[in-house]
N, C-alpha and C. Protein backbone atom coordinates (compact mmCIF):
# COMPACT_ATOMS: atom_id res chain seq x y z
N UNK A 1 153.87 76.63 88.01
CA UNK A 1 154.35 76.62 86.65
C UNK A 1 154.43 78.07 86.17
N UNK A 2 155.34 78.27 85.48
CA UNK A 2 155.69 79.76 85.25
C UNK A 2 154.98 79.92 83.89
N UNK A 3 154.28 80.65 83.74
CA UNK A 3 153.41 80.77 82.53
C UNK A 3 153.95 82.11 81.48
N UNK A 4 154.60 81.75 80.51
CA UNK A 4 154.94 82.75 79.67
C UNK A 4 154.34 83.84 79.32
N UNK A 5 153.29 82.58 78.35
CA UNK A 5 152.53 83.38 76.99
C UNK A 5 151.42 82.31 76.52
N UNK A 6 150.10 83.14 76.57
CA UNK A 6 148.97 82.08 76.23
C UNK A 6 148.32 82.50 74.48
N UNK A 7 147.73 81.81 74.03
CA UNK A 7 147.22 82.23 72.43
C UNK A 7 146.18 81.19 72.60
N UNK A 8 145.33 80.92 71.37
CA UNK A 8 144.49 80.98 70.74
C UNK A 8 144.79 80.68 69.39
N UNK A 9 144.55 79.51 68.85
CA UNK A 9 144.91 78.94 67.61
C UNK A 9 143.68 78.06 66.61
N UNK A 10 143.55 78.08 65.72
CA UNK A 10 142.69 77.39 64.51
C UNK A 10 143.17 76.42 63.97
N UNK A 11 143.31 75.05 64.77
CA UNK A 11 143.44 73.73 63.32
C UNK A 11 142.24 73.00 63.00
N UNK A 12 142.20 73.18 62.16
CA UNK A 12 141.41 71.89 61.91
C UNK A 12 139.45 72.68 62.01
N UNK A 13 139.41 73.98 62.29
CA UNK A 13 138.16 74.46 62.36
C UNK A 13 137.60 74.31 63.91
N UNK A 14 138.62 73.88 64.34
CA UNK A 14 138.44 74.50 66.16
C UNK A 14 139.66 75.16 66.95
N UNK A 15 138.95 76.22 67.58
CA UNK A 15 139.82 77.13 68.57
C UNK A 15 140.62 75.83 69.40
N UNK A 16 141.91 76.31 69.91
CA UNK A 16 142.74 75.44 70.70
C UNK A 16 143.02 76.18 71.59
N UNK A 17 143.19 76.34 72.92
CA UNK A 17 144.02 77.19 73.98
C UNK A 17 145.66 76.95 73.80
N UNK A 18 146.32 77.47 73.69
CA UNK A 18 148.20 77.31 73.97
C UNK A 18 148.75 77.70 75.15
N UNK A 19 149.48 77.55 75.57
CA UNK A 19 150.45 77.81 76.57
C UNK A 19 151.64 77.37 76.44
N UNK A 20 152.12 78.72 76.89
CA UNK A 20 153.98 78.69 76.46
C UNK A 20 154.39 78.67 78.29
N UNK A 21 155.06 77.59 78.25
CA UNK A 21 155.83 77.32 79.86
C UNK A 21 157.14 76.54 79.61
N UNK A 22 158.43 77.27 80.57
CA UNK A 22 159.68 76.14 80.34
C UNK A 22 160.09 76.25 78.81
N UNK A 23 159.76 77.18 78.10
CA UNK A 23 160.57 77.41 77.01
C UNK A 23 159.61 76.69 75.79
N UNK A 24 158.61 76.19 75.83
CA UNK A 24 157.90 75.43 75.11
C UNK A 24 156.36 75.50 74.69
N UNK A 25 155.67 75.30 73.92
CA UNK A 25 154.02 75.39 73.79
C UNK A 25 153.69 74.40 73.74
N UNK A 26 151.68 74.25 74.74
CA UNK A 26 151.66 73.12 75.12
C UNK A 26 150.21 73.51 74.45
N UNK A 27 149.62 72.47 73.90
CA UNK A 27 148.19 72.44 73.76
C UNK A 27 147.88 72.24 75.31
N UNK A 28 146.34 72.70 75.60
CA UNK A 28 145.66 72.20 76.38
C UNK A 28 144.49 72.02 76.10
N UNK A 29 144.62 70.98 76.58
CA UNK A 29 142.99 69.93 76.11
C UNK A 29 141.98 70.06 77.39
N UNK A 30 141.04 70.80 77.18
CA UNK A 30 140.07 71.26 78.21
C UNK A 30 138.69 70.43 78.03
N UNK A 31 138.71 69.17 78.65
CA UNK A 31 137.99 67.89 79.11
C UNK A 31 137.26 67.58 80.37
N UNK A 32 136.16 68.53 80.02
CA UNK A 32 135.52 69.09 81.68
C UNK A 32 135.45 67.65 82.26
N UNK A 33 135.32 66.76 82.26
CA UNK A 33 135.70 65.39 83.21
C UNK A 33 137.05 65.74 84.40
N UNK A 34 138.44 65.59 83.54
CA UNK A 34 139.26 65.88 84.37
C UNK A 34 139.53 67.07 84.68
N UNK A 35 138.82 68.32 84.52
CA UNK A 35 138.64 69.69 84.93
C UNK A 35 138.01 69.70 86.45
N UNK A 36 136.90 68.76 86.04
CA UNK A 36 136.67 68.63 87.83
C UNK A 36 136.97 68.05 88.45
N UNK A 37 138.31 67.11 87.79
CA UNK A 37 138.85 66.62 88.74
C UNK A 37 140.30 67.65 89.26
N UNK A 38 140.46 68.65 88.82
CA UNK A 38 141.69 69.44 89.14
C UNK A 38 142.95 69.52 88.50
N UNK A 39 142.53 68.77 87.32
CA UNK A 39 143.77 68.29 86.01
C UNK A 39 143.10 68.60 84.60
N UNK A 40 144.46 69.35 84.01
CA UNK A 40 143.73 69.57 82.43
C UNK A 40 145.34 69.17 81.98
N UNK A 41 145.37 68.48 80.52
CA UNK A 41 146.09 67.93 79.88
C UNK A 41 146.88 68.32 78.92
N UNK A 42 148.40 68.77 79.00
CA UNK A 42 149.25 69.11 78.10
C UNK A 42 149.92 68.66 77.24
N UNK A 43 149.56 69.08 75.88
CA UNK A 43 150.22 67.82 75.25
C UNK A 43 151.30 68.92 74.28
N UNK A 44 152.52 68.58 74.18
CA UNK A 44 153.57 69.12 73.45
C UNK A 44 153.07 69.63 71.82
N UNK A 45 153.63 71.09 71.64
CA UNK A 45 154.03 71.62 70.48
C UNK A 45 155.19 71.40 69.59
N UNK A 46 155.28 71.48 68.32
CA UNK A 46 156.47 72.15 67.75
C UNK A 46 156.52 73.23 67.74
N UNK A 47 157.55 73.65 67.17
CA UNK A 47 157.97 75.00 67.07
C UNK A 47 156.67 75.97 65.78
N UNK A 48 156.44 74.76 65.01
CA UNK A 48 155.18 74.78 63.85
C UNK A 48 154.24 75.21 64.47
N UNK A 49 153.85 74.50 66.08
CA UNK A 49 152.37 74.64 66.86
C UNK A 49 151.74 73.26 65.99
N UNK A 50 152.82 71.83 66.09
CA UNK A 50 151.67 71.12 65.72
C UNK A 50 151.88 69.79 66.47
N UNK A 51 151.43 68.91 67.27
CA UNK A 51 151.47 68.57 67.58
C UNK A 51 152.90 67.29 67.85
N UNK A 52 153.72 67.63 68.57
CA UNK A 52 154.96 67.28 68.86
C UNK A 52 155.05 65.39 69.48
N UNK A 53 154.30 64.57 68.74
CA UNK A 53 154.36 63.41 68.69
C UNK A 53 156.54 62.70 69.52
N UNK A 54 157.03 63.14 68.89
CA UNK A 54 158.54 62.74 69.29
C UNK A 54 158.71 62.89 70.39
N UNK A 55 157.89 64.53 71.23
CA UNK A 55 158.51 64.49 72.38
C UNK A 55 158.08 63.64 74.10
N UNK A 56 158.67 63.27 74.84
CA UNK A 56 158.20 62.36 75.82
C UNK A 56 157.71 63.33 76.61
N UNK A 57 156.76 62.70 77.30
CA UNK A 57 155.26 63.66 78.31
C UNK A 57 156.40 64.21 79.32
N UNK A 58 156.52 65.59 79.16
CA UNK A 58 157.15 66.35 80.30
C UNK A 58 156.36 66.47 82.08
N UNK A 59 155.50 66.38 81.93
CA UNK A 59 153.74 66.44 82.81
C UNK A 59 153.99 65.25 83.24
N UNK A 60 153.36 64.88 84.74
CA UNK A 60 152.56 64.29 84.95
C UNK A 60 151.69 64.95 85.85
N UNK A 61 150.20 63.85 85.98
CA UNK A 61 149.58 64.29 87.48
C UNK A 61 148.73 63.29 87.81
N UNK A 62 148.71 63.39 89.12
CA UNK A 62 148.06 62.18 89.55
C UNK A 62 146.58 61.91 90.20
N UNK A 63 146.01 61.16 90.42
CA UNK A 63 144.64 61.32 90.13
C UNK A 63 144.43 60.28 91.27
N UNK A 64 143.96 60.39 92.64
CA UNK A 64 144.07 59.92 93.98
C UNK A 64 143.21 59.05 94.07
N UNK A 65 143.38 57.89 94.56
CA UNK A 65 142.75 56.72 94.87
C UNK A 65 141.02 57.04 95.14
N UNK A 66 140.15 57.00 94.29
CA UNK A 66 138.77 56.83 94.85
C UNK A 66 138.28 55.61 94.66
N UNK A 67 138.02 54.51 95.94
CA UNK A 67 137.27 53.25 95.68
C UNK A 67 136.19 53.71 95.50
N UNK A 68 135.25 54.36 96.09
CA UNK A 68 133.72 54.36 95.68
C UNK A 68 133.60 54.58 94.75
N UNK A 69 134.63 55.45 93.86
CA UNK A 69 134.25 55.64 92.53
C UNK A 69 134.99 54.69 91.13
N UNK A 70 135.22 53.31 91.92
CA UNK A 70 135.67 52.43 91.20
C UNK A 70 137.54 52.25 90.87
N UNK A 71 138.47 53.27 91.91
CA UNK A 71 139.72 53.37 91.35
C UNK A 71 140.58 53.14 92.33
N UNK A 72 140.35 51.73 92.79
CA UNK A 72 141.26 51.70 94.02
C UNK A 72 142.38 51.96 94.69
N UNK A 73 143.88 52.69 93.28
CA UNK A 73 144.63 53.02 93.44
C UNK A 73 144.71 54.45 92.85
N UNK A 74 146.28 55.07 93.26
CA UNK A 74 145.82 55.89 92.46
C UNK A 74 146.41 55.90 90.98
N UNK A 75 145.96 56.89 90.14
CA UNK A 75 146.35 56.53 88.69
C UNK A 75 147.26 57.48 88.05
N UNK A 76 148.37 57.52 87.46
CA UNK A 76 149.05 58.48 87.17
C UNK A 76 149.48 58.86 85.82
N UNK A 77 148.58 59.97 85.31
CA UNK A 77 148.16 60.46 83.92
C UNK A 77 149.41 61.17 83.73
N UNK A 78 150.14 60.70 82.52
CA UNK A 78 150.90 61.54 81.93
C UNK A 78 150.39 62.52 80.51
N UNK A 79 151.38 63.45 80.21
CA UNK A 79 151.12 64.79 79.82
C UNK A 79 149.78 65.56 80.50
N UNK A 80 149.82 65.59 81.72
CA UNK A 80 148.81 66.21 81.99
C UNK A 80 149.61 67.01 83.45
N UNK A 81 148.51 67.64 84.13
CA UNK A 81 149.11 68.84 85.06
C UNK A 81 147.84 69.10 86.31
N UNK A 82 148.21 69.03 87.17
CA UNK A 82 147.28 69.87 88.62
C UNK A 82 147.52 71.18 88.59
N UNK A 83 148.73 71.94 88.05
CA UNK A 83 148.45 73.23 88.30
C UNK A 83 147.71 74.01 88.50
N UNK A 84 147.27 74.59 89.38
CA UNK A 84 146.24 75.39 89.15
C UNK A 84 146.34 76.64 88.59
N UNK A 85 147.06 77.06 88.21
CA UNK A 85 146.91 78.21 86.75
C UNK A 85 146.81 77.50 85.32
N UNK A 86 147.19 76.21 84.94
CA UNK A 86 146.85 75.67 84.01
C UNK A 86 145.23 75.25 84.21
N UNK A 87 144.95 74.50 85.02
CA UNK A 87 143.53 74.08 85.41
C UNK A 87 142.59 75.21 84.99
N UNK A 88 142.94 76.82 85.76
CA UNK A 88 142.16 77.81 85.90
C UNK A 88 142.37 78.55 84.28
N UNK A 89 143.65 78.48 83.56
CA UNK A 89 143.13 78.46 82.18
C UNK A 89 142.04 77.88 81.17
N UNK A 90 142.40 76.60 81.24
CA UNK A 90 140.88 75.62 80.77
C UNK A 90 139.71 75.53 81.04
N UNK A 91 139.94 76.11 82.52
CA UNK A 91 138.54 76.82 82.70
C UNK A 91 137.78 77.05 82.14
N UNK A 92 138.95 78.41 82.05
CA UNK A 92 138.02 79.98 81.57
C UNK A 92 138.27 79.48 79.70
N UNK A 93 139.13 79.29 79.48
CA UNK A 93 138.44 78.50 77.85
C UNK A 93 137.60 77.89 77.54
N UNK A 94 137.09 77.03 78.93
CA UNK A 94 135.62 76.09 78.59
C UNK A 94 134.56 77.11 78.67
N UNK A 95 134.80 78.27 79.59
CA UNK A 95 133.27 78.99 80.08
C UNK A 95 133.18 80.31 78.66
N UNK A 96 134.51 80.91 77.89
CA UNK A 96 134.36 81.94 77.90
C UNK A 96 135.26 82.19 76.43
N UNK A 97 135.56 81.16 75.56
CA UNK A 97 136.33 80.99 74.29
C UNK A 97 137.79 81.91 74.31
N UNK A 98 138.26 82.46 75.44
CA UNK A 98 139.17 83.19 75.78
C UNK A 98 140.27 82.62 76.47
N UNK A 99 141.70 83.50 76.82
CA UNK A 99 142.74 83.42 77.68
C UNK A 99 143.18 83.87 79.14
């Protein structure tokens, strides 16, 4: 994923990570659950930076069959991403309030 331009935003009285990719800004929702699983979750901007409800999940990613861990198939999460430069962003936002 070609990564533009990252920021750092205030709604609501919490920091948000952004990412600008493909012409667009994406929240990312950094949910150490699916962080270790190798997926962090993009969910569409407006042009405002507010949450872009209209637009359809550009993302997907998929999340591989574990029976032992109860998921016999696999499951396929939309607005979300494997990238690993997105992943390795949310990261470092979970460890370090930064970009």
């Amino acid at each position: 994923m070609d990564i533009k331009e990252t920021k750092i935003i205030q709604r609501q009285g919490y920091s948000l990570p952004l990412v600008k990719t493909g012409g667009h800004w994406y929240l990312i929702e950094t949910k150490q659950t699916l962080l270790d699983l190798g997926i962090a979750s993009m969910i569409a901007q407006t042009a405002e930076l507010e949450t872009d409800f209209s637009s359809p999940a550009e993302f997907t990613a998929i999340l591989p069959a574990d029976p032992a861990d109860g998921r016999p198939e696999d499951v396929v999460l939309r607005e979300a991403t494997s990238d690993p430069a997105i992943v390795a962003l949310a990261r470092k936002f979970n460890d370090t309030d930064t970009l």
